[in-house]
N, C-alpha and C. Protein backbone atom coordinates (compact mmCIF):
# COMPACT_ATOMS: atom_id res chain seq x y z
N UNK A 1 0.84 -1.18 0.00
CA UNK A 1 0.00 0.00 0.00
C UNK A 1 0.89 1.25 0.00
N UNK A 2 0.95 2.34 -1.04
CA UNK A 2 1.65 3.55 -0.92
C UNK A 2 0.72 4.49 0.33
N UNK A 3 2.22 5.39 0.36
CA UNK A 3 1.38 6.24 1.74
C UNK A 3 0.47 7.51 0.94
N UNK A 4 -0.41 7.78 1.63
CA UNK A 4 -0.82 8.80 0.61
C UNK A 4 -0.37 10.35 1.18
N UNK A 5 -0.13 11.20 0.23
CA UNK A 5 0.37 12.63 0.68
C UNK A 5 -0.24 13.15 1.88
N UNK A 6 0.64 13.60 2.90
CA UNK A 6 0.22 14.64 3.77
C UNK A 6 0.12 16.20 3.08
N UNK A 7 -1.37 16.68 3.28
CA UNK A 7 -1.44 18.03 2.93
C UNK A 7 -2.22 18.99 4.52
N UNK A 8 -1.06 19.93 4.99
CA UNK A 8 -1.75 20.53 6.08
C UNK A 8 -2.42 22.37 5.37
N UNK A 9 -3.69 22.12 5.88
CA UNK A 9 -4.39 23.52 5.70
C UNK A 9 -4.59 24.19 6.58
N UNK A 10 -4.32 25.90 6.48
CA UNK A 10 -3.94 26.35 7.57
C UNK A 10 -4.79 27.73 7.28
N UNK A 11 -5.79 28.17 8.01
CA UNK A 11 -7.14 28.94 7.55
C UNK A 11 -7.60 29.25 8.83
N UNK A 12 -7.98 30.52 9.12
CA UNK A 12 -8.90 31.37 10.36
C UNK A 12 -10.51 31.07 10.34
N UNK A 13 -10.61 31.09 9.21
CA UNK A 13 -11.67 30.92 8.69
C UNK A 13 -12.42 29.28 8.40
N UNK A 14 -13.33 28.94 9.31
CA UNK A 14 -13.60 27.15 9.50
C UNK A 14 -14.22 27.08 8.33
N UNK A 15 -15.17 27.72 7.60
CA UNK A 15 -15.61 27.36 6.20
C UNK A 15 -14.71 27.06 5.18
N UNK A 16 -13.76 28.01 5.26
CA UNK A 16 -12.57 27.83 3.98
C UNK A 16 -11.83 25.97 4.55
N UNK A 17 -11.54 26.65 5.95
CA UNK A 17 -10.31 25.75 6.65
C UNK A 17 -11.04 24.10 5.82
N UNK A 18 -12.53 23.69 6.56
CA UNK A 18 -13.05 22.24 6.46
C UNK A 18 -13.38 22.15 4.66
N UNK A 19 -13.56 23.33 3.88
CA UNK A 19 -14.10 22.79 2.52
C UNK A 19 -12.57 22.23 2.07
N UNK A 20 -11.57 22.78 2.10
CA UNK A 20 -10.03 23.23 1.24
C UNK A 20 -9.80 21.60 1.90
N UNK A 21 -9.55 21.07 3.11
CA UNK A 21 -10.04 20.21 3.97
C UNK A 21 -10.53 18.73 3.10
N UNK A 22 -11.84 18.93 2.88
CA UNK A 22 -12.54 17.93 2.29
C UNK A 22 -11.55 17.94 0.69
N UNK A 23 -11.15 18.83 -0.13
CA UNK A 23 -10.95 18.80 -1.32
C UNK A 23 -9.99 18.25 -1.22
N UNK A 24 -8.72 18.53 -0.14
CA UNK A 24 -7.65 17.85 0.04
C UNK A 24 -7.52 16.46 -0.09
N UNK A 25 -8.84 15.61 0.74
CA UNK A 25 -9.58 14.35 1.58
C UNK A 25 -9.84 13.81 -0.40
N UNK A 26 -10.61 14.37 -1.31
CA UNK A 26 -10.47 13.75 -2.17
C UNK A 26 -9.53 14.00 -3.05
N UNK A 27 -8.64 14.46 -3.04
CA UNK A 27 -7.52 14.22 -3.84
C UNK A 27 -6.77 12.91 -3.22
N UNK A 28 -7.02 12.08 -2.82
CA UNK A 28 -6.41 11.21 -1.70
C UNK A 28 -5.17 11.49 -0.82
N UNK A 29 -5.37 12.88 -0.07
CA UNK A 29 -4.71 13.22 1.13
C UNK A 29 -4.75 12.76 2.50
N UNK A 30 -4.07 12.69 2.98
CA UNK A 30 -4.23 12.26 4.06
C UNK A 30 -4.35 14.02 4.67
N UNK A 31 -5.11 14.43 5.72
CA UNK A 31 -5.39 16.28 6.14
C UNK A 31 -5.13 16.04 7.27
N UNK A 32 -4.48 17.26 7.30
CA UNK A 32 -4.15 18.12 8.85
C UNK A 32 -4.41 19.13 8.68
N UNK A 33 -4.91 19.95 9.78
CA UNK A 33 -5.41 21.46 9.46
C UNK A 33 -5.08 22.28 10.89
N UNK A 34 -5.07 23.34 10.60
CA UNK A 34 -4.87 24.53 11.76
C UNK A 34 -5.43 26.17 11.53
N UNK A 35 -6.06 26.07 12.74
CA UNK A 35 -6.48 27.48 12.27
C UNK A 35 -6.00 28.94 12.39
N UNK A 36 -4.68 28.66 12.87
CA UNK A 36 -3.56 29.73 12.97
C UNK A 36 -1.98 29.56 12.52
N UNK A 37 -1.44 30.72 12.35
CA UNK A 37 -0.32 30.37 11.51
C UNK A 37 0.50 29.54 12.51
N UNK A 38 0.54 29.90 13.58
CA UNK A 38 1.61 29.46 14.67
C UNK A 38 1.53 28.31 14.84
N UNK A 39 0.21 27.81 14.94
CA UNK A 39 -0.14 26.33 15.11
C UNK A 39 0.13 25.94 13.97
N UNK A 40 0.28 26.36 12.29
CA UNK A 40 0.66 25.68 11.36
C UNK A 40 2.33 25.77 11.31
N UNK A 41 2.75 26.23 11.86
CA UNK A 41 4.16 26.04 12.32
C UNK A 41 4.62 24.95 12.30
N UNK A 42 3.78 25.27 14.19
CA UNK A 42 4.34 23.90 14.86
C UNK A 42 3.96 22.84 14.04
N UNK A 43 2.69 22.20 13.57
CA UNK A 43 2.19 21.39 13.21
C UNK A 43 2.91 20.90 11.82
N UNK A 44 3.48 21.79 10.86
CA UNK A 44 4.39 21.54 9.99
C UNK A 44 5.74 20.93 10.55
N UNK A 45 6.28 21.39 11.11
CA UNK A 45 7.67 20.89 11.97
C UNK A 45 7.16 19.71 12.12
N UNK A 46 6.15 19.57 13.03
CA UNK A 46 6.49 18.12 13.78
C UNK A 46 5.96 17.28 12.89
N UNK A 47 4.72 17.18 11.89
CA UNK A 47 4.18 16.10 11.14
C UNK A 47 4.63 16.25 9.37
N UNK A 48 5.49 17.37 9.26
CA UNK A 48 6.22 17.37 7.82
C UNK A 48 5.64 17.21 6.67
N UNK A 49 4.33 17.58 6.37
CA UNK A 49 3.66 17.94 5.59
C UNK A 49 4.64 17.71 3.94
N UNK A 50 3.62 16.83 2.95
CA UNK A 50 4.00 16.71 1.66
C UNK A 50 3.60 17.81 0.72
N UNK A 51 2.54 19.31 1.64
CA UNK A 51 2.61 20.73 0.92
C UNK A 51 1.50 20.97 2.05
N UNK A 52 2.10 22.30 1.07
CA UNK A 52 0.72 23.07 2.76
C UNK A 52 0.46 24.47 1.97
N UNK A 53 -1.57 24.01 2.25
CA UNK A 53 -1.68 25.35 1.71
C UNK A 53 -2.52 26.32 2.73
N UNK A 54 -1.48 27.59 2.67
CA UNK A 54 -1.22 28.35 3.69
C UNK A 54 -2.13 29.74 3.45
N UNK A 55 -3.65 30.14 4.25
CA UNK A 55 -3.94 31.55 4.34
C UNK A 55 -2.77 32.86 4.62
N UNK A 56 -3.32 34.34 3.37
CA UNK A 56 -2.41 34.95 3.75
C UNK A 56 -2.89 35.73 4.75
N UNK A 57 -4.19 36.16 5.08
CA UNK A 57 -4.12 36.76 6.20
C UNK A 57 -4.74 36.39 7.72
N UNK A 58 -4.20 35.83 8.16
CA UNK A 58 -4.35 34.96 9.27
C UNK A 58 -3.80 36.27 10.49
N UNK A 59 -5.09 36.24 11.71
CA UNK A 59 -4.84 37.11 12.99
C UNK A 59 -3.33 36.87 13.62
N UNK A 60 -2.59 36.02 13.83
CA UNK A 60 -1.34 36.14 14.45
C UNK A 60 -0.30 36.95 13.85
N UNK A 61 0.11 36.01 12.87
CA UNK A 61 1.32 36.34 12.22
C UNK A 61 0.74 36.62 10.52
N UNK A 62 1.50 36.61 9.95
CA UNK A 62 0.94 36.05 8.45
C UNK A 62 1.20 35.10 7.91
N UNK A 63 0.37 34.80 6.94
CA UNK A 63 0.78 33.31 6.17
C UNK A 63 2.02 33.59 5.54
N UNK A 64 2.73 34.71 5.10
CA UNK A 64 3.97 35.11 4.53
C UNK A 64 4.86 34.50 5.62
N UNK A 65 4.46 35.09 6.73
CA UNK A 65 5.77 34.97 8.11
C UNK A 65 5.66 33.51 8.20
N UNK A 66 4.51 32.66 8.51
CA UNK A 66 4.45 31.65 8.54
C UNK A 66 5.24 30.73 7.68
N UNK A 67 4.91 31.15 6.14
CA UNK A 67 6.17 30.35 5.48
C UNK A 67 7.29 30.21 5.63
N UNK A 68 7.91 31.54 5.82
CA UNK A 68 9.09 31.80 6.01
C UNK A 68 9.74 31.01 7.21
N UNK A 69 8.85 31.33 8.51
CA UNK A 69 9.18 30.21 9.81
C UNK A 69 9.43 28.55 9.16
N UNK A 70 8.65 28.59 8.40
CA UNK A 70 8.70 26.88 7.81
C UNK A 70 9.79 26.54 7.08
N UNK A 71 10.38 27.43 6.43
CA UNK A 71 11.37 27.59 5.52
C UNK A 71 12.38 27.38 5.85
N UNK A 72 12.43 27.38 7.21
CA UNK A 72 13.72 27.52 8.10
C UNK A 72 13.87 26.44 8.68
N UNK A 73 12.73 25.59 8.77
CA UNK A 73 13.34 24.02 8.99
C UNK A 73 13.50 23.17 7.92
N UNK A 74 14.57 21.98 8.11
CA UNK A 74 15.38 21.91 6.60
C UNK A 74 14.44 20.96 6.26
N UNK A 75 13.28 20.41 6.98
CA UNK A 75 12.84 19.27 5.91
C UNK A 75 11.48 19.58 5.13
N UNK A 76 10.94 21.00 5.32
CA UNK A 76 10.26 21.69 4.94
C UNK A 76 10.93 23.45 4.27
N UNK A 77 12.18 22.74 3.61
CA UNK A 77 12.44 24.30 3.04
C UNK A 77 12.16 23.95 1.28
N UNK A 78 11.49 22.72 1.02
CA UNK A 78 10.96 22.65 -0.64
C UNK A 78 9.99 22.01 -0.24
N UNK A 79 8.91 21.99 0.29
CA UNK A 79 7.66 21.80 0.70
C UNK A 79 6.81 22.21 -0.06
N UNK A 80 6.18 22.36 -1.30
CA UNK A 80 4.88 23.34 -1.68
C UNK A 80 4.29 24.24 -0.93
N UNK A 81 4.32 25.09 -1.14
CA UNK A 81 3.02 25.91 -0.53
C UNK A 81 2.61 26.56 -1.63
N UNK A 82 0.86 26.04 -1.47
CA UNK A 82 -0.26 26.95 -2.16
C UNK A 82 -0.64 28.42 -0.82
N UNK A 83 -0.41 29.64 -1.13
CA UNK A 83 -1.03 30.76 -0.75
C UNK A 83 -2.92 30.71 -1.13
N UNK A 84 -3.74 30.74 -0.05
CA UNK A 84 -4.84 31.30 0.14
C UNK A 84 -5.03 33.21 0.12
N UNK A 85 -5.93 33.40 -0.99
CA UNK A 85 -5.74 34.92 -0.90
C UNK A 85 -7.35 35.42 -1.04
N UNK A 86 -7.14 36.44 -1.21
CA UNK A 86 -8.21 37.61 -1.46
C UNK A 86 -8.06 38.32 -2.81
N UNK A 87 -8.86 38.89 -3.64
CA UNK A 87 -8.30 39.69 -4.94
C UNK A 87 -7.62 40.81 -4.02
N UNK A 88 -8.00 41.72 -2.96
CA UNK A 88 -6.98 43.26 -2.70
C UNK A 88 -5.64 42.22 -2.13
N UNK A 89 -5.72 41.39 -1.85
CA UNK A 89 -4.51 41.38 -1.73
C UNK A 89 -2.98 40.52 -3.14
N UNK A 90 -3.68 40.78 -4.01
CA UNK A 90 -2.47 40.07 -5.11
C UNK A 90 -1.56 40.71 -5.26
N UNK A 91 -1.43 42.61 -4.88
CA UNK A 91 -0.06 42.96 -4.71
C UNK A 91 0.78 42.18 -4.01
N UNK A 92 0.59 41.17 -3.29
CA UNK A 92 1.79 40.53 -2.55
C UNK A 92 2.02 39.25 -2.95
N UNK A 93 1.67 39.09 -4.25
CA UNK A 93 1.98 37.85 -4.85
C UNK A 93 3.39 37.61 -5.26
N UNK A 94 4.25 38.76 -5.60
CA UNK A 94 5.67 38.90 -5.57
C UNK A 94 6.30 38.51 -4.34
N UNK A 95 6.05 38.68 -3.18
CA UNK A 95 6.41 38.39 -1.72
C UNK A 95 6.18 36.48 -1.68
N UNK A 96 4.85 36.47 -1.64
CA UNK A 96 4.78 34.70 -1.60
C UNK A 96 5.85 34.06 -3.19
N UNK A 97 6.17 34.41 -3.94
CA UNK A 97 6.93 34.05 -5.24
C UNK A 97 8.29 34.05 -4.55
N UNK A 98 8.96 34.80 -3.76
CA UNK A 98 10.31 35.15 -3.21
C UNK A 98 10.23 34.04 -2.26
N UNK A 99 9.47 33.34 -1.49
CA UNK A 99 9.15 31.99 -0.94
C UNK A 99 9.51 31.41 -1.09
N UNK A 100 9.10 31.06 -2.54
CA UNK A 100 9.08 29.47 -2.86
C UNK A 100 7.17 29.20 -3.33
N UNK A 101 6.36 30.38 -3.60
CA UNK A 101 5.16 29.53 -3.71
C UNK A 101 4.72 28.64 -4.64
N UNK A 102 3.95 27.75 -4.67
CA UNK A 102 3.80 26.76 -5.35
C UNK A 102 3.23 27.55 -6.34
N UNK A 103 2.05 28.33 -5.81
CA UNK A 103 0.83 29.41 -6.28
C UNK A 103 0.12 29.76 -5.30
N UNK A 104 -1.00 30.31 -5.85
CA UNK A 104 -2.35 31.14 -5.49
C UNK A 104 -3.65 30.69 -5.69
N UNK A 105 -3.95 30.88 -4.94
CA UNK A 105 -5.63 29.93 -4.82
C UNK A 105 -6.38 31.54 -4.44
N UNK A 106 -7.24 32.28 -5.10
CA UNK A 106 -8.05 32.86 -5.06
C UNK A 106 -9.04 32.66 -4.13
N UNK A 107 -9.99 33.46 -3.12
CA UNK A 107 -10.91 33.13 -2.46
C UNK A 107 -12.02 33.57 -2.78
N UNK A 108 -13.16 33.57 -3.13
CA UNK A 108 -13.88 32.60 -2.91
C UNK A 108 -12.41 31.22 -3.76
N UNK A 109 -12.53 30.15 -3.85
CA UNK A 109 -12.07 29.40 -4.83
C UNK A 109 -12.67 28.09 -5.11
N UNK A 110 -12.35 27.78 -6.74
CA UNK A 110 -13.01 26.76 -7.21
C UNK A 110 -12.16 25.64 -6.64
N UNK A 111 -12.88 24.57 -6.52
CA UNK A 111 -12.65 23.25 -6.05
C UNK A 111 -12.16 22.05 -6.84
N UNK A 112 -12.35 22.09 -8.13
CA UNK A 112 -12.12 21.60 -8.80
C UNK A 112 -10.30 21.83 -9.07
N UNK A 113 -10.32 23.82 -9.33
CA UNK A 113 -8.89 24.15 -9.88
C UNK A 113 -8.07 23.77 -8.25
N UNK A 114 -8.75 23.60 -7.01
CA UNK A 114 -8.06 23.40 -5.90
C UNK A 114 -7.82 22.25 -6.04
N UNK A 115 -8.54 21.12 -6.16
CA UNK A 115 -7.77 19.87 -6.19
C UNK A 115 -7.01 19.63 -7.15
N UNK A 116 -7.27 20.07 -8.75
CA UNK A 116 -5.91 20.20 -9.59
C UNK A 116 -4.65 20.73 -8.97
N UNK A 117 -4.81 21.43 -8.59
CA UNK A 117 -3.23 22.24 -8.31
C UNK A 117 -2.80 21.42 -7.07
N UNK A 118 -3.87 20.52 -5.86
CA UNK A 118 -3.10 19.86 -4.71
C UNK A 118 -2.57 18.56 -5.59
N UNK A 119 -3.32 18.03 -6.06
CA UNK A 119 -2.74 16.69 -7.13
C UNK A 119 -1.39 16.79 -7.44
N UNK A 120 -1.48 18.40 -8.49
CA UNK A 120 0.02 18.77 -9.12
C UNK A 120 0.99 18.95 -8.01
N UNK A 121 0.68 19.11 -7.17
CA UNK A 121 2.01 19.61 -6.41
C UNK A 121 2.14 18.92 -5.52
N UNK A 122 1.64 17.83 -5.03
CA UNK A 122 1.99 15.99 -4.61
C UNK A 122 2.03 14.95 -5.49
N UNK A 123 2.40 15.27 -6.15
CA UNK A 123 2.26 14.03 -7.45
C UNK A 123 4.23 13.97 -7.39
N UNK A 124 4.53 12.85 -7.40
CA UNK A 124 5.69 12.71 -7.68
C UNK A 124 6.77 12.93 -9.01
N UNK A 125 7.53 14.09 -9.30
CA UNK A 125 7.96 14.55 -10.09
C UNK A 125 8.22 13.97 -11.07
């Protein structure tokens, strides 16, 4: 039996957090989720996530800072990350690109282009 991808979602927001969640669940992910960046930290560190897609504006820190924290541990410094956004915020799509982002997932977002892009970016190269 292969293992199936860990994908952790990391969202303030429980509607986004459980749908992004379920889409993950059928792409055959195995999900972890958090609803703050800090907790997607930690939760990245310790369970090493096969990509993680990360809200950018989350009450603690940001999903920017958040990456960056992740970035810094070595077994998550080529990790995927899909960015969760807003349209006012795509000026900072240059900032998540200086990352490492995988991409951008628009919010509201389609489900369909969400599980395409989690597929693509756990699928083995």
């Amino acid at each position: 039996m292969t293992r199936r991808p860990k994908v952790l979602v990391v969202d303030d927001e429980a509607d986004y957090l459980q749908i992004a969640a379920r889409i993950a669940a059928g792409a055959g992910c195995a999900v972890l989720t958090a609803a703050t960046a800090l907790g997607g930290v930690a939760l990245a560190a310790k369970e090493l996530p096969d990509m993680i897609l990360l809200d950018v504006g989350l009450p603690d820190i940001s999903g920017f800072e958040a990456a960056r924290r992740m970035r810094k541990v070595p077994a998550l410094a080529k990790v995927p990350i899909i960015f969760f956004t807003v349209r006012s915020e795509l000026d900072m799509v240059a900032e998540g690109l200086k990352l490492g982002a995988a991409g951008y997932v628009l919010k509201p977002f389609d489900p369909d282009e969400l599980q395409r892009r989690i597929k693509s970016a756990v699928s083995p190269s």
